[in-house]
N, C-alpha and C. Protein backbone atom coordinates (compact mmCIF):
# COMPACT_ATOMS: atom_id res chain seq x y z
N UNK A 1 0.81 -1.20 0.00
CA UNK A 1 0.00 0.00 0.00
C UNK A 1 0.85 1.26 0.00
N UNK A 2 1.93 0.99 -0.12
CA UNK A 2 3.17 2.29 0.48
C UNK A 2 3.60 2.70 -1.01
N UNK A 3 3.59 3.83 -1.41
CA UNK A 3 3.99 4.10 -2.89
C UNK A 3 5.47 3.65 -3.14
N UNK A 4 6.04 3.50 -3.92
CA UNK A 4 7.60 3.46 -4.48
C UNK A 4 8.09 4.21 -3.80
N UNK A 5 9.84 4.41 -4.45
CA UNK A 5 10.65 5.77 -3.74
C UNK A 5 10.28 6.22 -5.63
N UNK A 6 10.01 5.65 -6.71
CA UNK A 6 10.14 6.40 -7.41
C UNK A 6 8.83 7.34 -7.22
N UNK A 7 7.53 6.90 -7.30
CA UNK A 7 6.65 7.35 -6.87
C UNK A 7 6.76 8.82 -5.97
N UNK A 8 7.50 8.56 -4.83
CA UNK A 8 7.73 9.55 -4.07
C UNK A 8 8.64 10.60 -4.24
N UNK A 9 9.16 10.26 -5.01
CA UNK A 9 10.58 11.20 -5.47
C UNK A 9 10.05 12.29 -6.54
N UNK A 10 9.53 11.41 -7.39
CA UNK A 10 8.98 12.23 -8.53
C UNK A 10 7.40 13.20 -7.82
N UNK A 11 6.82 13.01 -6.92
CA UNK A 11 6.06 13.67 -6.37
C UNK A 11 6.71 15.13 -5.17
N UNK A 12 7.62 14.32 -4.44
CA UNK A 12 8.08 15.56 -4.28
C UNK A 12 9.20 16.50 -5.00
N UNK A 13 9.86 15.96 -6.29
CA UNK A 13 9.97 17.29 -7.45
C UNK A 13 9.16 18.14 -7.49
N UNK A 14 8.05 17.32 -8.35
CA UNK A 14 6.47 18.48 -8.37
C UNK A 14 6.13 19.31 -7.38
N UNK A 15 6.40 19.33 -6.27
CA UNK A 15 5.91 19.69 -5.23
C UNK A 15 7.13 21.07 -5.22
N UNK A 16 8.26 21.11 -5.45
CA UNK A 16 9.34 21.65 -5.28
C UNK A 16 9.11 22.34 -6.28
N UNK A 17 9.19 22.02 -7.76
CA UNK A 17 8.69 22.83 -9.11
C UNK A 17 7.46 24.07 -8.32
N UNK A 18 6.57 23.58 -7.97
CA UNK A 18 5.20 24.01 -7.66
C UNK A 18 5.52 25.66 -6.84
N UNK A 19 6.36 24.78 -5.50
CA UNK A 19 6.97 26.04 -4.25
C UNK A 19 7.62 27.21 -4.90
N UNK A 20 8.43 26.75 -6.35
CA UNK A 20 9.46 27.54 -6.56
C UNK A 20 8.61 28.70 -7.47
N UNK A 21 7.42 27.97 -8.56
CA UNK A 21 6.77 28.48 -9.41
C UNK A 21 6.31 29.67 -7.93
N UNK A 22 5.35 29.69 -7.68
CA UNK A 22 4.63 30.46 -6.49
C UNK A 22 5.53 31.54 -5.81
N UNK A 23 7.05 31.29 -5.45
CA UNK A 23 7.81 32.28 -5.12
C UNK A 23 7.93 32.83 -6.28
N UNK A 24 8.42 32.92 -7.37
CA UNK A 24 8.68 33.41 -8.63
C UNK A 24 7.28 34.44 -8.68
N UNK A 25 6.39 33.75 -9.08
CA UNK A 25 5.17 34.62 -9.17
C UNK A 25 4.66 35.60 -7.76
N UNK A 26 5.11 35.21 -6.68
CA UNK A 26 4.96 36.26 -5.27
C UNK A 26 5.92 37.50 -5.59
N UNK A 27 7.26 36.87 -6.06
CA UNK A 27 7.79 38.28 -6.16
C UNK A 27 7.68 38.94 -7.66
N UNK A 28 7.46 38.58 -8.57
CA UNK A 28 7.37 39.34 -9.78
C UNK A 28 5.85 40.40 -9.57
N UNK A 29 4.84 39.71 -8.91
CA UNK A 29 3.38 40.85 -8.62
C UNK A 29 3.97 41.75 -7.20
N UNK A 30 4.78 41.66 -6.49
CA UNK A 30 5.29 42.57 -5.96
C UNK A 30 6.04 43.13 -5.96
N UNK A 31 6.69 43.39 -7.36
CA UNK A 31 7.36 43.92 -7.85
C UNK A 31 9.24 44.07 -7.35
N UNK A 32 9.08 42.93 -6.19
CA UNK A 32 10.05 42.65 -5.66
C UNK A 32 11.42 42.25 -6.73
N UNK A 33 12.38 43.28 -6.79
CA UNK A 33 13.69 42.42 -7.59
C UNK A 33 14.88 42.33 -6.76
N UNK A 34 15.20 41.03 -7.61
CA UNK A 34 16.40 40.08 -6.23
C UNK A 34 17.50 40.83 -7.18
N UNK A 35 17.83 40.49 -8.44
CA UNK A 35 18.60 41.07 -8.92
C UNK A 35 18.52 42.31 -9.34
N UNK A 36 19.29 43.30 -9.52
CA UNK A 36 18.97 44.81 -10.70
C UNK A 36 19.87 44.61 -11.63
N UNK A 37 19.21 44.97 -12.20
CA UNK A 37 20.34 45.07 -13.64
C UNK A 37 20.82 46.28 -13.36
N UNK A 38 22.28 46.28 -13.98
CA UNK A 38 23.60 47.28 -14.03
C UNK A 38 22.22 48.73 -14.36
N UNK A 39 22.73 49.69 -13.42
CA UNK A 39 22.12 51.00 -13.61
C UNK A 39 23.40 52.14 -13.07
N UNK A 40 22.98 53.29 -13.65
CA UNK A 40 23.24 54.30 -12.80
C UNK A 40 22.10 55.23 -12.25
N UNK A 41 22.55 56.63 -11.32
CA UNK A 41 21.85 57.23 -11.21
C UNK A 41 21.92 58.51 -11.67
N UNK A 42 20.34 58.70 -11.77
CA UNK A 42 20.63 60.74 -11.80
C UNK A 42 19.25 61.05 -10.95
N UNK A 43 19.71 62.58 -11.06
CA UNK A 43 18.57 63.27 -9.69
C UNK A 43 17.93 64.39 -10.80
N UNK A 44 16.94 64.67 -10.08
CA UNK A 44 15.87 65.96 -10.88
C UNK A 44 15.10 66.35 -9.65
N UNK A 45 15.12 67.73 -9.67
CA UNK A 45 14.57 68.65 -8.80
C UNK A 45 13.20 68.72 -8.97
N UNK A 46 11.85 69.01 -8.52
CA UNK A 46 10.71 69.24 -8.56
C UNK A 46 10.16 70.54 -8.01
N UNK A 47 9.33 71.12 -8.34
CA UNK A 47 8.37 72.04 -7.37
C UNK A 47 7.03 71.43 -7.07
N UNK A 48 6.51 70.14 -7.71
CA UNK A 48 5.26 69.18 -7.12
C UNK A 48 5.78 67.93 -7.58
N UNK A 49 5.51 67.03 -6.97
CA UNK A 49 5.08 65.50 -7.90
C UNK A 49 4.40 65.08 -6.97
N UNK A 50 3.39 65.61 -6.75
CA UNK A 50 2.08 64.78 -6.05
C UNK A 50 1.76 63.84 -6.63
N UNK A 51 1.87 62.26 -5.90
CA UNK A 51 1.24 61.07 -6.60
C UNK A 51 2.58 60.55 -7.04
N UNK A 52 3.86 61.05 -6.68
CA UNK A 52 4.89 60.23 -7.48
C UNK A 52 5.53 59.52 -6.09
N UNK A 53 5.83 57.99 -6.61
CA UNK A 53 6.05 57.34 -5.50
C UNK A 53 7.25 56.78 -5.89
N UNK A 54 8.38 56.20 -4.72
CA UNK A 54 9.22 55.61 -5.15
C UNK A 54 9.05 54.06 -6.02
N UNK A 55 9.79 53.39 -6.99
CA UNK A 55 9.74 52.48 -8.06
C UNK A 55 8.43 52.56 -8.50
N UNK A 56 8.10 54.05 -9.31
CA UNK A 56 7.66 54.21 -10.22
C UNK A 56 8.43 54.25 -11.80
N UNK A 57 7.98 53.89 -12.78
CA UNK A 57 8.64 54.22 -13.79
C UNK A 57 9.46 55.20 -14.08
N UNK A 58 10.71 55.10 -15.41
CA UNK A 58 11.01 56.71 -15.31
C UNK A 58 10.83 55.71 -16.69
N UNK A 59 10.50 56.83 -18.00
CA UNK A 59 9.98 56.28 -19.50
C UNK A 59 10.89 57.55 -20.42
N UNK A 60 11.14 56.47 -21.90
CA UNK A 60 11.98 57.86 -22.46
C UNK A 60 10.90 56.97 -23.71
N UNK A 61 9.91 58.05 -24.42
CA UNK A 61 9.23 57.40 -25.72
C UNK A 61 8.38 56.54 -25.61
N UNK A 62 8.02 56.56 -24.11
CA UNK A 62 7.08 55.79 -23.78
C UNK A 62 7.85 53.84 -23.38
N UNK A 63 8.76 54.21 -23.10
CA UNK A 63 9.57 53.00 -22.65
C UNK A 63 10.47 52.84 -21.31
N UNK A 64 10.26 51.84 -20.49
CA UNK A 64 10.60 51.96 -19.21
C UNK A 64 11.98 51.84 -18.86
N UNK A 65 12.55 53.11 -19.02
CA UNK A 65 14.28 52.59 -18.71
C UNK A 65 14.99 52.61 -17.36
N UNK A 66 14.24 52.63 -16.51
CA UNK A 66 14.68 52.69 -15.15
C UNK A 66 13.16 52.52 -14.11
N UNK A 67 13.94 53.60 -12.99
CA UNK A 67 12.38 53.25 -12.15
C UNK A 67 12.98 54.42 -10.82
N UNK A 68 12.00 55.11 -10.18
CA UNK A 68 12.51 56.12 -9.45
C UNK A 68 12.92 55.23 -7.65
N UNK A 69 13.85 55.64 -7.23
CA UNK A 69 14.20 54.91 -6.13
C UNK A 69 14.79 56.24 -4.95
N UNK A 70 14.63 57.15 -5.16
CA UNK A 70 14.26 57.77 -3.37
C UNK A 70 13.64 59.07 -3.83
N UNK A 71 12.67 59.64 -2.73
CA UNK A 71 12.38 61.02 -2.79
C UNK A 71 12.54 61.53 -1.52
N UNK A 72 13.24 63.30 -2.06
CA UNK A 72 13.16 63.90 -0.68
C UNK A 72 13.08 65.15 -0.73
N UNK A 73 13.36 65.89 0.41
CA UNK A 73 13.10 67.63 0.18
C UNK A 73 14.40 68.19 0.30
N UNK A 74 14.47 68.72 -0.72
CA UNK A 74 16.31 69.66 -0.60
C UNK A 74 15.56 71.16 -0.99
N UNK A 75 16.04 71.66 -0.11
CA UNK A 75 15.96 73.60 -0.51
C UNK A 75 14.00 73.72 -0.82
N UNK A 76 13.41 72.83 -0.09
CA UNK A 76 12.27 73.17 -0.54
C UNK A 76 11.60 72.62 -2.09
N UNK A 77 12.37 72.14 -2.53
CA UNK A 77 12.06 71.64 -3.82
C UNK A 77 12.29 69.73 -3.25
N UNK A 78 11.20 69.06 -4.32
CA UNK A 78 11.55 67.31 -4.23
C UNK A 78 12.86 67.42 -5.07
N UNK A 79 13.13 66.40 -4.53
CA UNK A 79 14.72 65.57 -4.95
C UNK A 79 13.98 64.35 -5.21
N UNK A 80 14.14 63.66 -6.47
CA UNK A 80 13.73 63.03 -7.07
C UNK A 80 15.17 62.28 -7.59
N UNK A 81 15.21 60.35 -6.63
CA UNK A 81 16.46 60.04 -7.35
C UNK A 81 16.01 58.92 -8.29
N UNK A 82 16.78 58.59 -9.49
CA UNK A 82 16.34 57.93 -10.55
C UNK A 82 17.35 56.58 -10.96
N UNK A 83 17.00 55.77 -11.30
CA UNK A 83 17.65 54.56 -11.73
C UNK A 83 17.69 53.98 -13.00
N UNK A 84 18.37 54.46 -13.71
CA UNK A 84 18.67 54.45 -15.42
C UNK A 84 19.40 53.42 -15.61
N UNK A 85 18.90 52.45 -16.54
CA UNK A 85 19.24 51.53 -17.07
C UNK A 85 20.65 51.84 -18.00
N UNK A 86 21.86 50.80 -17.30
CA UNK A 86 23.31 51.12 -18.07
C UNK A 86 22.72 51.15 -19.51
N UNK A 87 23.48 51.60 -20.69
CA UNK A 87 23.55 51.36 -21.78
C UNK A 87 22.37 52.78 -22.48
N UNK A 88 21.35 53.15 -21.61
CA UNK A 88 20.37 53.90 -22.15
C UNK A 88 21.20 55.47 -21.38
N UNK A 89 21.91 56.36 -22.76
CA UNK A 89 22.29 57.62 -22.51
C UNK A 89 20.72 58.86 -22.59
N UNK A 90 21.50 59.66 -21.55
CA UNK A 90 20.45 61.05 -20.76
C UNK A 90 21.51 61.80 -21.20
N UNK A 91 20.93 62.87 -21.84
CA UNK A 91 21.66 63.96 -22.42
C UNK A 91 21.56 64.96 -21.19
N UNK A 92 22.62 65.77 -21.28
CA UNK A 92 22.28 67.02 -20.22
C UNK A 92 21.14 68.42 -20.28
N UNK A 93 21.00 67.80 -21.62
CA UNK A 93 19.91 69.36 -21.94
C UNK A 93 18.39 68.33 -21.49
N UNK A 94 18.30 67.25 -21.13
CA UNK A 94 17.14 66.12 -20.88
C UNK A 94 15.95 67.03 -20.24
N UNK A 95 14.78 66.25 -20.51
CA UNK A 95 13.93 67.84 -19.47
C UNK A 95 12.78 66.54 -18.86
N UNK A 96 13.05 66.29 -17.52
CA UNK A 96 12.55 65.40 -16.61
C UNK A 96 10.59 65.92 -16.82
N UNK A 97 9.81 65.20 -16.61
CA UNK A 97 8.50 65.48 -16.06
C UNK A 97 7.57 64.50 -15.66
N UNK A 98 6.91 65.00 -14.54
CA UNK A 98 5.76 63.95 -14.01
C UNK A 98 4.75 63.94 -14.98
N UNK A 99 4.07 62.66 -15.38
CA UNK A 99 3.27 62.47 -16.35
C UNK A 99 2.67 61.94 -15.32
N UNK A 100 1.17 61.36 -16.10
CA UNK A 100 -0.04 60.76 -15.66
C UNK A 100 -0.31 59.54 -16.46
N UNK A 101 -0.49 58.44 -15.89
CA UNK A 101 -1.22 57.15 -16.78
C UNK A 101 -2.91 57.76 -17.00
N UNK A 102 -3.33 57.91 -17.81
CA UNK A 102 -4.86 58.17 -18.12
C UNK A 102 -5.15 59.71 -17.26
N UNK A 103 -5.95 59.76 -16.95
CA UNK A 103 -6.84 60.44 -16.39
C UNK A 103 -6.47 60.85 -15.14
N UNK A 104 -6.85 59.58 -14.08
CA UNK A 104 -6.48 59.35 -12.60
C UNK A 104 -5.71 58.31 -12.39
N UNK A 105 -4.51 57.98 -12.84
CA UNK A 105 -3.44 56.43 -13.47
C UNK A 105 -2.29 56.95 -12.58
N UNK A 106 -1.56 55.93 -12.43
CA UNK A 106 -0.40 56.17 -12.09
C UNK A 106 0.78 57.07 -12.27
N UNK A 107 1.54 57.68 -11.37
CA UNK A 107 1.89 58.68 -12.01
C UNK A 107 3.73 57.86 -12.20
N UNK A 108 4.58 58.68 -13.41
CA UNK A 108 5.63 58.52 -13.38
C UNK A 108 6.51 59.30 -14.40
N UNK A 109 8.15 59.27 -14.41
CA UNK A 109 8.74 60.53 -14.62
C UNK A 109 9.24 60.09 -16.30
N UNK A 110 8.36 61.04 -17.35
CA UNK A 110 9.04 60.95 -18.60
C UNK A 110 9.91 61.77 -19.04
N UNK A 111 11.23 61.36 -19.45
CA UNK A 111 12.08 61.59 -19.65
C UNK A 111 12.23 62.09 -21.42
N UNK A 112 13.04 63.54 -21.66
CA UNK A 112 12.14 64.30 -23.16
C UNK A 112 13.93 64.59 -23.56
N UNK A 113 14.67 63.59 -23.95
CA UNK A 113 15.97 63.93 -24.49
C UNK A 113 16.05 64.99 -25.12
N UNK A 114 17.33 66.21 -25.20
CA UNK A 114 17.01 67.18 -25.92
C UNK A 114 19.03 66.70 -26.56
N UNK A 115 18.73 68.25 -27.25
CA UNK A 115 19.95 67.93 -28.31
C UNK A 115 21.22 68.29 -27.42
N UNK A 116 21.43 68.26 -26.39
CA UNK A 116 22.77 67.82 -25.90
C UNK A 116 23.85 67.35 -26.14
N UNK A 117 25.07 67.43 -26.05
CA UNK A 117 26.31 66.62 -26.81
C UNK A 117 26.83 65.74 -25.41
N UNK A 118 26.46 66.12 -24.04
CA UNK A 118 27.17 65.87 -22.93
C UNK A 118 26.31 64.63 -22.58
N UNK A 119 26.38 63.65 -22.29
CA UNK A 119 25.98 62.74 -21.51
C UNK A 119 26.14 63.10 -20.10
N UNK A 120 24.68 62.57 -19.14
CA UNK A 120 24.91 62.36 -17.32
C UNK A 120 25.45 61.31 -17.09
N UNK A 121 26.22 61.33 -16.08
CA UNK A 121 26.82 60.21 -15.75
C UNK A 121 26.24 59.67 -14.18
N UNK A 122 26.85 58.81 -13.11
CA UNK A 122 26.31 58.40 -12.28
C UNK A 122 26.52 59.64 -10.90
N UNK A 123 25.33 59.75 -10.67
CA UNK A 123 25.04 61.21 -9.40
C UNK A 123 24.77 62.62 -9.99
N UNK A 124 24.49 63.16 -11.35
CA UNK A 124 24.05 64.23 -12.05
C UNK A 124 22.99 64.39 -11.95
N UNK A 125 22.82 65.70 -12.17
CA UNK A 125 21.52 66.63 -12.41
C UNK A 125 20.86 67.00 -13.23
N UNK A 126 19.60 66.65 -13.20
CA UNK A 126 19.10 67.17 -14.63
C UNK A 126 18.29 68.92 -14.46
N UNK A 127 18.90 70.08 -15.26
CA UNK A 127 18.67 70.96 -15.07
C UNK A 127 17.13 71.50 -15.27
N UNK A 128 16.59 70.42 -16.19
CA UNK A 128 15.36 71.34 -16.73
C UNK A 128 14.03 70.15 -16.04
N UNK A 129 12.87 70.68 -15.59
CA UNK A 129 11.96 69.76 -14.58
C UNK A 129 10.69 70.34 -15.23
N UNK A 130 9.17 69.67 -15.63
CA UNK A 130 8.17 70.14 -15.45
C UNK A 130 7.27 69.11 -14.06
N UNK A 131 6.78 70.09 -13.21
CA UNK A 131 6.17 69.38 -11.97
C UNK A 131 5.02 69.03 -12.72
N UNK A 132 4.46 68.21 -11.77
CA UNK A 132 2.99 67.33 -11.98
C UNK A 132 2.07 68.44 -12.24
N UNK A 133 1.20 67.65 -12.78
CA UNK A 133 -0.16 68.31 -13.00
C UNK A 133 -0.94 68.01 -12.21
N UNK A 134 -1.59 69.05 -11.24
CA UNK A 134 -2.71 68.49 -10.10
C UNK A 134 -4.19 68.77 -10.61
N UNK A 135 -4.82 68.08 -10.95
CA UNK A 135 -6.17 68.10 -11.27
C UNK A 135 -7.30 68.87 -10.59
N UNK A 136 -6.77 68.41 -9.27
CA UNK A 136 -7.73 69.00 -7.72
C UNK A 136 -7.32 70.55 -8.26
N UNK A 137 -5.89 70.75 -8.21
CA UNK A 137 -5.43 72.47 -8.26
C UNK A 137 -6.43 72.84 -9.35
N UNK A 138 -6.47 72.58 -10.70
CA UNK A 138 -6.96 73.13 -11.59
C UNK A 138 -8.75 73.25 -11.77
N UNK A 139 -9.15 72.01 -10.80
CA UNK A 139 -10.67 72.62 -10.69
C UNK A 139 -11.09 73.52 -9.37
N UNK A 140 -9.94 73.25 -8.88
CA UNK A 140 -10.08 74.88 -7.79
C UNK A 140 -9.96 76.24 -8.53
N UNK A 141 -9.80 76.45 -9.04
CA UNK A 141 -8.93 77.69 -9.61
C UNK A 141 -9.89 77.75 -10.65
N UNK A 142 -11.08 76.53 -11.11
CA UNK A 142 -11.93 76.92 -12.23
C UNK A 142 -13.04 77.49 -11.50
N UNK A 143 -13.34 76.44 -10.73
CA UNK A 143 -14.39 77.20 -9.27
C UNK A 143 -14.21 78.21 -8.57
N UNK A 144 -12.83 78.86 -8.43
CA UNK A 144 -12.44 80.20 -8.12
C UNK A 144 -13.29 80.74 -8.94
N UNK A 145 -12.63 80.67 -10.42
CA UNK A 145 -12.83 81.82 -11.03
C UNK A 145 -14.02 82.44 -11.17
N UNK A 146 -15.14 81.04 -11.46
CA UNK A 146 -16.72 81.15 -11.29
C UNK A 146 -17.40 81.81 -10.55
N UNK A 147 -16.87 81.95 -8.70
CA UNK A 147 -17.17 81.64 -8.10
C UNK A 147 -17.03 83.21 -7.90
N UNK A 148 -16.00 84.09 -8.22
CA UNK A 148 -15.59 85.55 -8.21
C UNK A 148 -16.25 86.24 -9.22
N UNK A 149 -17.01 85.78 -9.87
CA UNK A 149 -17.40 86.97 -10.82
C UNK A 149 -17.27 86.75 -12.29
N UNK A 150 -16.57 85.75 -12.58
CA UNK A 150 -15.17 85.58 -13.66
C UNK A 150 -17.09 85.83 -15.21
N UNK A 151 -16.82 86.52 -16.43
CA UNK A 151 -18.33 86.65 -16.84
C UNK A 151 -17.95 86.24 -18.60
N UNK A 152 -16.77 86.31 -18.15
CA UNK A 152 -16.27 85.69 -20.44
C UNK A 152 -15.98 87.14 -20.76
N UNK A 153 -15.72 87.63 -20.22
CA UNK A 153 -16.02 89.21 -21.06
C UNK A 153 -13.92 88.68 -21.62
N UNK A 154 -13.65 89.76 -22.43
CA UNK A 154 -11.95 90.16 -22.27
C UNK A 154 -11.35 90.89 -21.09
N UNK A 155 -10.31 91.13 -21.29
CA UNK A 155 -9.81 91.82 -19.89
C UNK A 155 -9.66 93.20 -20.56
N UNK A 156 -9.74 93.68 -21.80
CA UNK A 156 -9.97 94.90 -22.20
C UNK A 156 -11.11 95.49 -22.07
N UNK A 157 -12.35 95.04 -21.46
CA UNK A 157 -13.47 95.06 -21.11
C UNK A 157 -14.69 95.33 -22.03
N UNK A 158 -14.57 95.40 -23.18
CA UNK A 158 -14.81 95.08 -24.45
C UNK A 158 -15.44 93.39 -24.54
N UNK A 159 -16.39 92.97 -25.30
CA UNK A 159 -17.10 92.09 -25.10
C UNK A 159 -16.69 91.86 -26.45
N UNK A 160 -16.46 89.95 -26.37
CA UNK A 160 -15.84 89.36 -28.08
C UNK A 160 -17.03 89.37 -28.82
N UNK A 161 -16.81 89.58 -29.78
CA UNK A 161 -17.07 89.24 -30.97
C UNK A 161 -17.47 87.82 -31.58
N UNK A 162 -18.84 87.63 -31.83
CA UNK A 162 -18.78 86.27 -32.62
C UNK A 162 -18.50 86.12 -33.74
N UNK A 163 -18.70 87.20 -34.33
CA UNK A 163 -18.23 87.31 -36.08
C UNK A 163 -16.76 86.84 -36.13
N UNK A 164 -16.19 87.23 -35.51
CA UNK A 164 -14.85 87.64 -35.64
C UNK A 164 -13.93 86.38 -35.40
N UNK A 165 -14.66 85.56 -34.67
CA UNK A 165 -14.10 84.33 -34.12
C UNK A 165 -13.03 84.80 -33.07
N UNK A 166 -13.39 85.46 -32.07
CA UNK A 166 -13.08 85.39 -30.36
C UNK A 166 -11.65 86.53 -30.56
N UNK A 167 -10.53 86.07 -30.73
CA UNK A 167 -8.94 86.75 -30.79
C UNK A 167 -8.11 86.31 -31.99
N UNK A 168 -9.11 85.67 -32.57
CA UNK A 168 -7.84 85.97 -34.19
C UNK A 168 -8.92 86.81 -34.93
N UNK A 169 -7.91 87.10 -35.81
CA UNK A 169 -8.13 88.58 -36.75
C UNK A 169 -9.11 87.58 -37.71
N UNK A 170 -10.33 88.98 -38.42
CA UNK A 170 -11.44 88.46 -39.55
C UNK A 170 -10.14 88.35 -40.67
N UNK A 171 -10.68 87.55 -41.36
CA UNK A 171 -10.33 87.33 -43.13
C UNK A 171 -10.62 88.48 -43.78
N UNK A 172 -11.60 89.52 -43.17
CA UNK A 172 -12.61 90.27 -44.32
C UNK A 172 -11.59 91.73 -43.87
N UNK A 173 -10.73 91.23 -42.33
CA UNK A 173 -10.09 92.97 -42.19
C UNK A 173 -8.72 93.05 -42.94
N UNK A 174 -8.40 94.30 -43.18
CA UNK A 174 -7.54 94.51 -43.95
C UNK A 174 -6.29 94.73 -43.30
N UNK A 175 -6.25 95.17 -41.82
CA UNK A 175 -4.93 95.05 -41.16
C UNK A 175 -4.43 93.64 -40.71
N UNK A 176 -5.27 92.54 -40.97
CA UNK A 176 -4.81 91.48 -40.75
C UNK A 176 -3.94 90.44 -41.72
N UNK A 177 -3.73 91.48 -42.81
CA UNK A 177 -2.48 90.66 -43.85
C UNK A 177 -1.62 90.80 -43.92
């Protein structure tokens, strides 16, 4: 009634296959990595990144070449440190920014190469930053405006024109050629 040793042997492989599959898959959905691949770093200054969290993406073209790994406050501004995949060059003229996945998505830092000749190397700065876009900020500030008076008029106090199509010049005027 007692199984084999082959029986048993080959059952607890499976069993071992099984444990190992399950760790593999525990840490890949938690994004847990045992190894990193060869990186360096660089830093970028902020005036917001609300919603930006550490090992978030950093994307150049919509491609994930690193992943952000500390934030902090220097001089009042975030310090934002970054983990760039060896082999993928950051020009110095680079211009860092918090993007948005969709709508209300995840947020993370796309990276906008500019024509630079200098490569960053490991612990550089990237000079040029656009902060996040806060959504909340911008329907405050629409509800402000509503909320004060705000009536469509111009600020020349002069009321637009529909003919005219609002602030570009008619076709039909003659100082507009």
């Amino acid at each position: 009634m007692y199984a084999s040793r082959t029986t048993q042997f080959l059952v607890g492989i499976f069993a071992l296959i099984g444990l190992a599959a399950l760790a593999y898959l525990s840490l890949r959905l938690g994004r847990v990595e045992i190894f990193n691949p060869p990186s360096y770093e660089i830093f970028a200054n902020f005036d917001n990144i609300t919603g930006l969290k550490t090992g978030d993406a950093v994307e150049i073209a919509g491609v994930a070449v690193g992943k952000v790994f500390s934030i902090s406050l220097l001089d009042d501004r975030a310090h934002v440190g970054m983990q760039i995949d060896q082999g993928v060059k950051v020009d110095d003229d680079a211009i860092a920014a918090i993007r948005t996945r969709g709508i209300i998505g995840d947020k993370y830092v796309a990276l906008s190469l500019g024509p630079g000749d200098k490569m960053l190397t490991n612990g550089q700065t990237l000079r040029q930053t656009e902060s996040a876009f806060v959504l909340e900020d911008v329907i405050g500030q629409l509800i402000n405006s509503f909320s004060s008076g705000g009536s469509g008029k111009s600020s020349s106090g002069g009321s637009k024109s529909q003919g005219s199509g609002g602030s570009f010049p008619s076709l039909n005027d003659p100082g507009s050629k």
